[in-house]
Protein backbone atom coordinates (compact mmCIF):
# COMPACT_ATOMS: atom_id res chain seq x y z
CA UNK A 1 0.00 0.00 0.00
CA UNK A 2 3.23 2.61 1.20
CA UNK A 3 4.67 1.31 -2.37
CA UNK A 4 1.43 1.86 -4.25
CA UNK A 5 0.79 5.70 -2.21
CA UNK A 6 4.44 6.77 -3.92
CA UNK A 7 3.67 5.81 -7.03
CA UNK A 8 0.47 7.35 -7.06
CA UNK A 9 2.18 10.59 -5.33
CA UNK A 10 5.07 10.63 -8.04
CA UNK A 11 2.35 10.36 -10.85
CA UNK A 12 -0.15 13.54 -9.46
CA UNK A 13 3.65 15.55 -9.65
CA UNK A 14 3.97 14.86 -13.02
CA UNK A 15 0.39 15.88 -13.75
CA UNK A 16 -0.61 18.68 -11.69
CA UNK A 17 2.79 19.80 -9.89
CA UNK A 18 5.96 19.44 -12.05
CA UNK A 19 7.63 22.25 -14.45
CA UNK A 20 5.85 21.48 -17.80
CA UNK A 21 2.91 19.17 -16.38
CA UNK A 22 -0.91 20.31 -17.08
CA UNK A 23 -0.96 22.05 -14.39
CA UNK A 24 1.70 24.20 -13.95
CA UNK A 25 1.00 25.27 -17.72
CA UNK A 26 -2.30 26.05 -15.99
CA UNK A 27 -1.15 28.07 -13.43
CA UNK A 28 1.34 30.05 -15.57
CA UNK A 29 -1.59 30.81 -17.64
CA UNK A 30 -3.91 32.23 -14.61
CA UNK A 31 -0.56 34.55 -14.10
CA UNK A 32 -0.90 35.76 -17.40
CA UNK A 33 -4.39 36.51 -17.00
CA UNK A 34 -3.55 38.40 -13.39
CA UNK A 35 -1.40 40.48 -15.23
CA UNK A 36 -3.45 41.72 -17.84
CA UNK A 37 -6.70 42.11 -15.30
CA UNK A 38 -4.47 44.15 -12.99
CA UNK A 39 -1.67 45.78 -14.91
CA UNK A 40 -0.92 48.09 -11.66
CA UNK A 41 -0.93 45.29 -8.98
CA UNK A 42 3.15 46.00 -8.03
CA UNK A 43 1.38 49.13 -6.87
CA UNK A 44 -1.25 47.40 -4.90
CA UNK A 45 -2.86 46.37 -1.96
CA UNK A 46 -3.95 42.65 -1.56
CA UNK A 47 -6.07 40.76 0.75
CA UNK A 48 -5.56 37.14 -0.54
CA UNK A 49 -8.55 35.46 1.45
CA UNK A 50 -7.70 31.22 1.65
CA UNK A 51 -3.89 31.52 0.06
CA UNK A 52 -0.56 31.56 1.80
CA UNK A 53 2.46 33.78 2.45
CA UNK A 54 4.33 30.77 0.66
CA UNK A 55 2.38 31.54 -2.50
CA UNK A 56 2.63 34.88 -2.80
CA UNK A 57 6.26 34.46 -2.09
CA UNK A 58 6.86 32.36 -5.24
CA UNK A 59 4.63 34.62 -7.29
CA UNK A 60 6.29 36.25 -10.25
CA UNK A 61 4.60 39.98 -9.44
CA UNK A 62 5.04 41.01 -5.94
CA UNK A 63 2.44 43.62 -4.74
CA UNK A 64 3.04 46.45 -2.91
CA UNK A 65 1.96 44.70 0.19
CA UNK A 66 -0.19 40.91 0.74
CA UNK A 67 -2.48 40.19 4.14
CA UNK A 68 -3.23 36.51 3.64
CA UNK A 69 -6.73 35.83 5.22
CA UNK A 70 -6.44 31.65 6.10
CA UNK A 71 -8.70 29.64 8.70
CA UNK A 72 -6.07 26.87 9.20
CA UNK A 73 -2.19 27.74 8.21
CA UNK A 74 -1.31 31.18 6.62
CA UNK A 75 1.95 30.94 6.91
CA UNK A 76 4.83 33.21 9.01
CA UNK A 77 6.00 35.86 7.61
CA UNK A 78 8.57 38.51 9.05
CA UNK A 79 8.31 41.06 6.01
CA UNK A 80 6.18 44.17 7.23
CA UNK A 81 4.91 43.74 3.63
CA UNK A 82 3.63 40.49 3.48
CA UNK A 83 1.22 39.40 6.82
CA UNK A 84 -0.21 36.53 7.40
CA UNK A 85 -3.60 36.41 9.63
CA UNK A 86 -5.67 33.14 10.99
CA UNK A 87 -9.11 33.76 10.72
CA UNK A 88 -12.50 32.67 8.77
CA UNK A 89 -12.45 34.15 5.25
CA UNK A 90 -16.50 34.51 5.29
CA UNK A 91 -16.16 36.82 8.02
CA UNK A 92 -13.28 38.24 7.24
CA UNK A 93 -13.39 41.89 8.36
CA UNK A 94 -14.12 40.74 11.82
CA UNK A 95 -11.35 38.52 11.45
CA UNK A 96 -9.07 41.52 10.12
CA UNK A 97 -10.27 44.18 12.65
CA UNK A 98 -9.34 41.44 15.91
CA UNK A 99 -5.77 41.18 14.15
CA UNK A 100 -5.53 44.88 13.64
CA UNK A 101 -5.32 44.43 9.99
CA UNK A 102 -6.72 46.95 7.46
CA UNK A 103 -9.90 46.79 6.34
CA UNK A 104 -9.54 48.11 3.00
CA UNK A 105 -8.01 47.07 -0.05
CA UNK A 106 -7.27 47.32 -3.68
CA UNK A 107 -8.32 44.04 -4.99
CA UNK A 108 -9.10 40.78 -3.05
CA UNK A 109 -7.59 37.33 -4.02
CA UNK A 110 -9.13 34.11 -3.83
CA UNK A 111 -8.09 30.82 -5.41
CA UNK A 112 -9.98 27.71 -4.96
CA UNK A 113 -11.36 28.58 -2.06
CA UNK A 114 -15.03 29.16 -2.55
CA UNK A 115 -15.91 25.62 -3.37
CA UNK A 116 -14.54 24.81 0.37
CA UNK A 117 -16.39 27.01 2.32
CA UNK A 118 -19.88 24.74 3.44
CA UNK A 119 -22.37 25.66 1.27
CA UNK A 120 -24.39 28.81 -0.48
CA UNK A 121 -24.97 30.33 2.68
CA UNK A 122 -21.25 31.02 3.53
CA UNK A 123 -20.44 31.21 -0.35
CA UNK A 124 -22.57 33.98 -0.49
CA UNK A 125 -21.05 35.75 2.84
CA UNK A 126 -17.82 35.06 1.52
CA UNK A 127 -18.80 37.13 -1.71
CA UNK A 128 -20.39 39.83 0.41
CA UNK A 129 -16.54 39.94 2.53
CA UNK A 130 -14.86 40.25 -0.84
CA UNK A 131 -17.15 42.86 -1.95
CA UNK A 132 -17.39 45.65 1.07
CA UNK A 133 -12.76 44.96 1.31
CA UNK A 134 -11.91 46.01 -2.34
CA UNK A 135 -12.99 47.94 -5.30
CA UNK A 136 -11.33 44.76 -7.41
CA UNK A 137 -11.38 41.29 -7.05
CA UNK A 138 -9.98 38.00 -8.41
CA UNK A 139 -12.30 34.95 -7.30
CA UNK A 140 -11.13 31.56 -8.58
CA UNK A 141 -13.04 28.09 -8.73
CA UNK A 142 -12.65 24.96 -10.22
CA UNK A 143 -15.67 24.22 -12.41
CA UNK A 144 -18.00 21.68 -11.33
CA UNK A 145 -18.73 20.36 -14.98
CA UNK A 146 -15.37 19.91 -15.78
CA UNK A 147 -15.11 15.77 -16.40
CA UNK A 148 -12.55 15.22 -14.09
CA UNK A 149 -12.80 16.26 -10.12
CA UNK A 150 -9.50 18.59 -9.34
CA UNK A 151 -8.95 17.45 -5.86
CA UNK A 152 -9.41 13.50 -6.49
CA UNK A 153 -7.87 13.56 -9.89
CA UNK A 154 -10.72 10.94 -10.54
CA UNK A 155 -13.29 11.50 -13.54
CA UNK A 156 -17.19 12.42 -12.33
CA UNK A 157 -16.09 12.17 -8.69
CA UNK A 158 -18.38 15.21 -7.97
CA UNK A 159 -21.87 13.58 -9.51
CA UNK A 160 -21.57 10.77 -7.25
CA UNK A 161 -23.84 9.40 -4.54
CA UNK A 162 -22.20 11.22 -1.05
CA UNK A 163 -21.73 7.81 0.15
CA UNK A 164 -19.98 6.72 -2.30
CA UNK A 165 -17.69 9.24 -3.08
CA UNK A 166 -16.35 9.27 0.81
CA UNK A 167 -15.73 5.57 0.22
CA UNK A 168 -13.59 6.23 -2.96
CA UNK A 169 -12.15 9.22 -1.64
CA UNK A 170 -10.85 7.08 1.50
CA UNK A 171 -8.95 5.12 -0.87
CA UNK A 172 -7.68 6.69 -4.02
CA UNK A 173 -4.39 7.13 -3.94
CA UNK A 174 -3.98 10.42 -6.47
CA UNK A 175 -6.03 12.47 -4.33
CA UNK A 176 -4.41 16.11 -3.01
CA UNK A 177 -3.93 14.50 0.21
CA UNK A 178 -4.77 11.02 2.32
CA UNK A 179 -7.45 11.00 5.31
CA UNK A 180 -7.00 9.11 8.40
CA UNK A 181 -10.04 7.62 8.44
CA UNK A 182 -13.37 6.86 6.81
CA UNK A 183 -15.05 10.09 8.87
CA UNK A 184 -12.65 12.28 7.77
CA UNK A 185 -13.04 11.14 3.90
CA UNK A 186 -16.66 11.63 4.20
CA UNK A 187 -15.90 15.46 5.61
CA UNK A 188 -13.72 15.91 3.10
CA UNK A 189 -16.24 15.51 0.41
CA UNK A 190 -19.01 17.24 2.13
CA UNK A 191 -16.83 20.49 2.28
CA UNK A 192 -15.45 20.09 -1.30
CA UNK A 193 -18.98 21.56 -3.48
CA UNK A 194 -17.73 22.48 -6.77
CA UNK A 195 -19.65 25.44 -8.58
CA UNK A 196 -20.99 26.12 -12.14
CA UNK A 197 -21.32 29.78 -14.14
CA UNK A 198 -24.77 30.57 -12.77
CA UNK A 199 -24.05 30.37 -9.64
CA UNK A 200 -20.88 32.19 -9.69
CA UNK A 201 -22.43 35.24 -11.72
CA UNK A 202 -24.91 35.25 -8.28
CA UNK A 203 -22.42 35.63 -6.06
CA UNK A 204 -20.41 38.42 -8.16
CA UNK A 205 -22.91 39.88 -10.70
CA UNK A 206 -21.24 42.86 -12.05
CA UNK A 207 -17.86 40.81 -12.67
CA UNK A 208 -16.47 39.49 -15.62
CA UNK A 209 -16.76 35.07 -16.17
CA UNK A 210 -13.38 33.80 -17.39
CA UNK A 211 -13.35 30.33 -18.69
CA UNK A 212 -9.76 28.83 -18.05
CA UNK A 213 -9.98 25.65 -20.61
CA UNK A 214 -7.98 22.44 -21.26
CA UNK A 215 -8.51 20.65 -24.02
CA UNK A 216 -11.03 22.94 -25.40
CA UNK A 217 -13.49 22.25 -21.54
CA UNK A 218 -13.34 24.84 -18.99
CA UNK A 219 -11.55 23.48 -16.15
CA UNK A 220 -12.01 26.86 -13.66
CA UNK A 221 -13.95 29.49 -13.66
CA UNK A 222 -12.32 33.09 -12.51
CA UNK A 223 -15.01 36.18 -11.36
CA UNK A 224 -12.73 39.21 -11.79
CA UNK A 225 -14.19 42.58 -11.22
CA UNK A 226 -12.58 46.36 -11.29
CA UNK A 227 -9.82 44.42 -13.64
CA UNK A 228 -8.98 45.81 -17.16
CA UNK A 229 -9.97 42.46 -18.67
């Protein structure tokens, strides 16, 4: 099983996290994109609400300054520019005001985070957050009719029964990371609801819908509003 988890972990690298794999092409693409939505952003400030001070770190255009918004693990930081703050993204100016960050921003980040948040009730407080902390935004989401799930790496994962998904989930071995236990499987999918256009133009009507495709499908969907796109 140990042998067959490597494997398994060596193959997702070369299809989702290596130089030249889908992914990564992906990702450099979604850069791109950034830069042409927010020409100016070495000049601005972000509020990057479910990323990491890692991320940011790596990115190839470093803002003026970052405040990364995460529930769990945000990272350390000892740049005055770059601060990291623990807290729940869908209230996120409460969050902000108890950590004495600002509550105003240029533009508000947030990749794959939306489909993670329990539901439309705290998707749509999480677009009300991103709305009243920027004049811009940048709102990322893997697509939910996109053939093959982005977390499991399996095909259709996300149109199965609940029960059986937490019982695949518990055992597929390309999936972003391993639960302990049949429970936590089974949370895992319950908090993982992918998203399609309409609801996506609810939560952030006035924005522009960008289709990032593979293969011709869209694979994410990206709400970006203020941007020059």
């Amino acid at each position: 099983m140990t042998e067959n988890r490597g494997v398994a972990a060596r193959l997702r690298h070369v299809l989702v996290d290596a130089p030249g794999s889908a992914g990564a092409r992906t990702r450099a693409a979604r850069w791109e994109l950034v830069k042409q939505a927010f020409p100016d952003l070495a000049n601005m400030s972000v509020l990057d609400l479910g990323g990491t001070v890692e991320w940011w770190r790596r990115a190839p255009v470093q803002p003026k300054d970052v405040t990364v918004l995460n529930l769990f693990e945000p990272g350390d930081s000892d740049d005055p520019a770059m601060v990291p703050v623990t807290g729940d993204a869908c209230r996120a100016r409460e969050a902000l005001e108890a950590a004495g960050a600002p509550s105003s921003y240029d533009v508000v980040f947030s990749n794959s985070l939306l489909e993670h948040v329990g539901g439309h009730a705290q998707r749509a407080a999480l677009a009300r957050e991103v709305h009243a902390l920027a004049p811009r935004h940048w709102v990322q989401t893997p697509y939910r009719y996109f053939p093959l799930e982005p977390h499991w790496l399996f095909p259709g994962l996300q149109f199965m029964p609940m029960a059986a998904r937490a019982r695949l989930a518990a055992k597929w071995p390309l999936a972003h990371s391993s639960p302990d236990s049949r429970e936590d499987a089974m949370s895992e999918v319950q908090w993982t609801e992918l998203v399609g256009v309409a609801e996506l133009k609810s939560y952030f009507p006035g924005s522009t819908i960008h289709h990032e495709r593979v293969a011709g499908l869209t694979k994410s969907l990206v709400a970006v509003g203020g941007g020059a796109l």
